[in-house]
N, C-alpha and C. Protein backbone atom coordinates (compact mmCIF):
# COMPACT_ATOMS: atom_id res chain seq x y z
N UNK A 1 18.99 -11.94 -8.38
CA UNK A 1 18.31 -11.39 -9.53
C UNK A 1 18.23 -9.87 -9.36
N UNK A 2 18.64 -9.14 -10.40
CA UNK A 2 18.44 -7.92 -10.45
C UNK A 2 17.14 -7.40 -11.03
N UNK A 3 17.41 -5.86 -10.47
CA UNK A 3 15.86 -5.08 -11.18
C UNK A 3 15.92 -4.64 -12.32
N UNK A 4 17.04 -5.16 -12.86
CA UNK A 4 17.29 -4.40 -13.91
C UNK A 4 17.04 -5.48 -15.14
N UNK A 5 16.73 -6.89 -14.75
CA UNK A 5 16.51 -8.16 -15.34
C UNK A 5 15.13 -7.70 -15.71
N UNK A 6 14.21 -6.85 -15.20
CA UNK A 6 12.54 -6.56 -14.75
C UNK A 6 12.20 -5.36 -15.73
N UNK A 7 12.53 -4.12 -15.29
CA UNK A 7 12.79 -2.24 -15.75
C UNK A 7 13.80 -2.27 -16.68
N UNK A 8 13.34 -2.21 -17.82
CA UNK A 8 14.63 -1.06 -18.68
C UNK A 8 15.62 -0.97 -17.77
N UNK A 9 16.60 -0.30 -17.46
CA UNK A 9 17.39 0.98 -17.47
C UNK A 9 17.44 2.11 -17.49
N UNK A 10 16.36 2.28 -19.00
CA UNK A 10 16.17 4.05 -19.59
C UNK A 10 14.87 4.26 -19.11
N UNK A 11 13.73 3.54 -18.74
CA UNK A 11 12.65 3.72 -17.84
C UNK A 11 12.32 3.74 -16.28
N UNK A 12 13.89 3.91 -15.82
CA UNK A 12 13.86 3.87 -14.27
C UNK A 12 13.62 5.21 -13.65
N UNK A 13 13.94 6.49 -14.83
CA UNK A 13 13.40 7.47 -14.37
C UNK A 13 12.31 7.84 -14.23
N UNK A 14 10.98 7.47 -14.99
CA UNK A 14 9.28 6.86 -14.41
C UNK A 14 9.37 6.95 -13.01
N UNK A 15 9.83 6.31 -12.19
CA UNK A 15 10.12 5.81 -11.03
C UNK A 15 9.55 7.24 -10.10
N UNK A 16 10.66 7.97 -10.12
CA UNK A 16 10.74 9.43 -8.98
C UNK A 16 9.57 10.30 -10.10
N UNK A 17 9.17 10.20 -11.23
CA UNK A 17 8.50 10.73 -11.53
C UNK A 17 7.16 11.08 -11.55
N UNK A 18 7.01 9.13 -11.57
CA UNK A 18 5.41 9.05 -11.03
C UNK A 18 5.58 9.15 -9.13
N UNK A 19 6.45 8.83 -8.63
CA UNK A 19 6.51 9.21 -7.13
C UNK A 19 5.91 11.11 -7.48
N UNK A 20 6.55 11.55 -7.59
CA UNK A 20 6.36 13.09 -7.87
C UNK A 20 4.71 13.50 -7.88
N UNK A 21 4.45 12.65 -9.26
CA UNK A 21 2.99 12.95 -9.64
C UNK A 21 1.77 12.77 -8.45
N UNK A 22 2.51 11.44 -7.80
CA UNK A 22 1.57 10.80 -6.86
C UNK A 22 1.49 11.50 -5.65
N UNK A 23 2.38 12.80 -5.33
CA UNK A 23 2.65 13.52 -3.98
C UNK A 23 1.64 14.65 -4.89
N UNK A 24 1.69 15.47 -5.84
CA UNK A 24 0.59 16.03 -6.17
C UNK A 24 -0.64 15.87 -6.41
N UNK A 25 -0.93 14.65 -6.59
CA UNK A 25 -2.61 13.76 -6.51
C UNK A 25 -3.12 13.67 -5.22
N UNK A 26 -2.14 13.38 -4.46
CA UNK A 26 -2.35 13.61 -2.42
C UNK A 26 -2.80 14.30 -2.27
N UNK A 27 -1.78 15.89 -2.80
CA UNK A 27 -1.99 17.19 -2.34
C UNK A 27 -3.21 17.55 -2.68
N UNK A 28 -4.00 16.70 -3.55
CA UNK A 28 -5.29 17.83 -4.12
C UNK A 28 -6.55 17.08 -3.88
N UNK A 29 -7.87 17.62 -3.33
CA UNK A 29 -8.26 17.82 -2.74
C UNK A 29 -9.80 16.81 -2.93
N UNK A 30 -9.52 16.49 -4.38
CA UNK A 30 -10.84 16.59 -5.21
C UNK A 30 -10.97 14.93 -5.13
N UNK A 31 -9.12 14.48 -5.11
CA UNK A 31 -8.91 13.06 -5.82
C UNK A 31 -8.91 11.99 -4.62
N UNK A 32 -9.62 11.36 -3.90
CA UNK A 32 -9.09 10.65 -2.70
C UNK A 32 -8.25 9.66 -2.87
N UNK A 33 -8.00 9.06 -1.59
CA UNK A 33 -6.31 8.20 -1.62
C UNK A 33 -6.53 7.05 -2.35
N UNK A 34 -7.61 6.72 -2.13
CA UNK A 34 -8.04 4.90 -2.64
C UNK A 34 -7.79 5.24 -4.35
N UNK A 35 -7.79 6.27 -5.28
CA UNK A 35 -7.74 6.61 -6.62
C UNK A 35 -6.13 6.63 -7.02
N UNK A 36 -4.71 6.63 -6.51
CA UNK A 36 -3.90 7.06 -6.64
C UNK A 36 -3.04 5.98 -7.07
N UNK A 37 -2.98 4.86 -6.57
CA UNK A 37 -2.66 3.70 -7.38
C UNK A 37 -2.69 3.56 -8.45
N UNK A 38 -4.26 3.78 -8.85
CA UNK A 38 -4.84 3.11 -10.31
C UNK A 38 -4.33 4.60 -11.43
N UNK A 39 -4.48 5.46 -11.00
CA UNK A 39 -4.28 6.51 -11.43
C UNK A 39 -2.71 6.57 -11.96
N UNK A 40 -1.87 6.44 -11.56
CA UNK A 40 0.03 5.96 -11.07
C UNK A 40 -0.26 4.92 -12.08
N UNK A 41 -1.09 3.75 -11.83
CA UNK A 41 -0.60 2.60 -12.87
C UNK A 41 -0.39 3.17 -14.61
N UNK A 42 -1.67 4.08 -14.80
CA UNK A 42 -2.35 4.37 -15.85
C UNK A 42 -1.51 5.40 -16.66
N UNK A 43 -1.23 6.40 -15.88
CA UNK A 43 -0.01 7.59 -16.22
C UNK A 43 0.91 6.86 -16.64
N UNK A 44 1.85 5.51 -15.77
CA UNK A 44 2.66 4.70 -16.15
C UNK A 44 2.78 4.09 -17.00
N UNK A 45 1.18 3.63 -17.35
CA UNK A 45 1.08 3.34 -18.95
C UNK A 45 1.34 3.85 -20.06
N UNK A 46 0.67 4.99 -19.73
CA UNK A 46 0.83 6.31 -20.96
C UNK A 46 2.20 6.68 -21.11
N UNK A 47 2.66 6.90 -19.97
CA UNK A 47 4.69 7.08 -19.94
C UNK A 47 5.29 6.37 -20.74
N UNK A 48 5.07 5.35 -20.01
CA UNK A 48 6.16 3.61 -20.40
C UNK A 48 5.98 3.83 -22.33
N UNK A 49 4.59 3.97 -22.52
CA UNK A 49 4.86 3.41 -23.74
C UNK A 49 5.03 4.71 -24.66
N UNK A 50 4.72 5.98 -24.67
CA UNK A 50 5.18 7.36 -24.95
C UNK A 50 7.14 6.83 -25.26
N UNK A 51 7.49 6.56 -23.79
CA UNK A 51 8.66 6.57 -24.01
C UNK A 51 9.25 5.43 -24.68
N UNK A 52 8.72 4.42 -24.70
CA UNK A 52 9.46 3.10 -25.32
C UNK A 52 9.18 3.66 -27.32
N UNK A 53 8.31 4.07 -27.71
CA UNK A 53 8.03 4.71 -28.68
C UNK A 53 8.99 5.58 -28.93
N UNK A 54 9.55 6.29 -28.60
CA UNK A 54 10.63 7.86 -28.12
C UNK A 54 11.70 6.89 -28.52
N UNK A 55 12.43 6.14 -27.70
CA UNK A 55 13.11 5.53 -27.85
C UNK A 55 13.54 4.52 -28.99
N UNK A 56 12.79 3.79 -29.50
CA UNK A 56 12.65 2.90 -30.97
C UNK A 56 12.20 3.97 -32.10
N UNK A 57 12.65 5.58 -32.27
CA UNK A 57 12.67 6.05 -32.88
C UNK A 57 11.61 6.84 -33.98
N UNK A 58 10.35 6.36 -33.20
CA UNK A 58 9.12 7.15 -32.82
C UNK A 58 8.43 5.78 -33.99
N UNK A 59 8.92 4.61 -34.00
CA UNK A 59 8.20 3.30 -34.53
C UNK A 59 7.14 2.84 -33.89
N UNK A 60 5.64 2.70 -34.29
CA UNK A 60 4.55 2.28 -33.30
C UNK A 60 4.29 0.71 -34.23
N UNK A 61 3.99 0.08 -32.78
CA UNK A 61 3.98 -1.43 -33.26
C UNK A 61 3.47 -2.40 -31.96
N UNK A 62 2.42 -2.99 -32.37
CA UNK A 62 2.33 -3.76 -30.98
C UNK A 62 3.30 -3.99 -29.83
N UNK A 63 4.07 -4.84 -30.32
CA UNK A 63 5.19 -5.14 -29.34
C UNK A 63 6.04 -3.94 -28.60
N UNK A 64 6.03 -3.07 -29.44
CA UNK A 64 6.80 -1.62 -28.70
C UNK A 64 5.58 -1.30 -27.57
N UNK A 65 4.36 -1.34 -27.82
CA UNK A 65 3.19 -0.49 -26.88
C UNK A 65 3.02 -1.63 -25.80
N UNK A 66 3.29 -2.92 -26.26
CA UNK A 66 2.99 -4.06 -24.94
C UNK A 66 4.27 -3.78 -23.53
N UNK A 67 5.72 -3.62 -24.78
CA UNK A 67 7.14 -3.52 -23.64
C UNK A 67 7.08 -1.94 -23.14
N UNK A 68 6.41 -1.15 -23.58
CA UNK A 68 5.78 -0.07 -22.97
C UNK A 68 4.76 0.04 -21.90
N UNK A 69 3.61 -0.87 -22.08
CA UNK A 69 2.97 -0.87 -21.00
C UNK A 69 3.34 -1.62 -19.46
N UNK A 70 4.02 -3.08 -20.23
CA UNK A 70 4.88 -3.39 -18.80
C UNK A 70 5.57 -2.77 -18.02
N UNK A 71 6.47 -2.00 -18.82
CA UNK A 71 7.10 -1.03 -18.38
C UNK A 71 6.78 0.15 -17.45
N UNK A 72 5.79 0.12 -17.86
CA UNK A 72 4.80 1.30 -17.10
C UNK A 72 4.33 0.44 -15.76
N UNK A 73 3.61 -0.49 -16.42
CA UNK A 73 2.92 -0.86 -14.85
C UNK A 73 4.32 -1.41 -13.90
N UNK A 74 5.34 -1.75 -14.44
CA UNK A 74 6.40 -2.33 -12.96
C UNK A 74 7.12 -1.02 -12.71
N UNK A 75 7.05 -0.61 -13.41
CA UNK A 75 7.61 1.24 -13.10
C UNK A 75 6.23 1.56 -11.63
N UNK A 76 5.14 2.10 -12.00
CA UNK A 76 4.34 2.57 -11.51
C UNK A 76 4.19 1.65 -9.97
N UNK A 77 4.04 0.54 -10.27
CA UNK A 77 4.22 -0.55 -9.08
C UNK A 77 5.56 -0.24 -8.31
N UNK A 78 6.73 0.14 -8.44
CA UNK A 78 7.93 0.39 -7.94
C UNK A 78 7.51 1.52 -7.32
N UNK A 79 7.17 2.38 -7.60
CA UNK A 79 6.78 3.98 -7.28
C UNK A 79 5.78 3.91 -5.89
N UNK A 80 4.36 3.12 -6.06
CA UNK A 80 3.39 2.93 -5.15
C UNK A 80 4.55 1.97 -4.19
N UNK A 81 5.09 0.92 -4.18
CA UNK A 81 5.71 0.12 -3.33
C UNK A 81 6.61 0.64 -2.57
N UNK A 82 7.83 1.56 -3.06
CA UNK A 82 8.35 2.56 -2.56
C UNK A 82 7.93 3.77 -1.54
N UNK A 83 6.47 4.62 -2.41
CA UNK A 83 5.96 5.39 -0.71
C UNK A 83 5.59 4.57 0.30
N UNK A 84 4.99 3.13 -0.23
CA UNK A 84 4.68 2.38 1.17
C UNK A 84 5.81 2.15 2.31
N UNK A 85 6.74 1.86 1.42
CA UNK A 85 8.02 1.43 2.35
C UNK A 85 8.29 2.46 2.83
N UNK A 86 8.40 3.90 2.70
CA UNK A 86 8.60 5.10 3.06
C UNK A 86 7.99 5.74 4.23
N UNK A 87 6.19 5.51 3.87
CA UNK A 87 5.42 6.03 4.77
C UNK A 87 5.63 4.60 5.75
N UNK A 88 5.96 3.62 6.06
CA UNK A 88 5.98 2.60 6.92
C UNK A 88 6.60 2.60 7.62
N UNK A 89 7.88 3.13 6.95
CA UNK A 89 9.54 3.51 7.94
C UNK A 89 9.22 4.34 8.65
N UNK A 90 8.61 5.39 8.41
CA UNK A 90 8.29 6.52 9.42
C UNK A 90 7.58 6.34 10.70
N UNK A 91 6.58 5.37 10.43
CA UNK A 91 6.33 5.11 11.70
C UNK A 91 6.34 4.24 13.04
């Protein structure tokens, strides 16, 4: 089974993006670590469905904002699962 059965295609760039976001939420000072997940899911939300909207030609409709939010959260989930595997390898 592929990931691609799961993620869009055109939402795999989410991916390194919310990675991105989530190395600047680290960096700062205010936000502690236990917040960065939920935070990643939520952005992912707002993304996923921004962009699934973008994409269906700026049409808003339940079903576009639901395959948007999935989108977001297995995006955002890929992203958090990924630094784990990252920061894990390292040590």
């Amino acid at each position: 089974m592929e990931y691609t059965n799961f993620i869009d295609p055109q939402m795999l760039i989410l991916i390194p993006v919310l990675l991105t976001i989530g190395k600047f939420i680290k960096s700062s000072e205010r936000i502690g670590n236990k917040y960065i997940p939920s935070l990643l899911g939520l952005t992912g939300i707002v993304l996923g469905s921004l962009w699934t909207i973008k994409i269906n030609g700026g049409l808003i409709n339940i079903s576009i904002i639901v395959s948007g939010t999935i989108q977001g959260i297995l995006c955002s989930g890929a992203a958090v699962y990924a630094n784990q595997v990252w920061k894990h390898s390292k040590e």
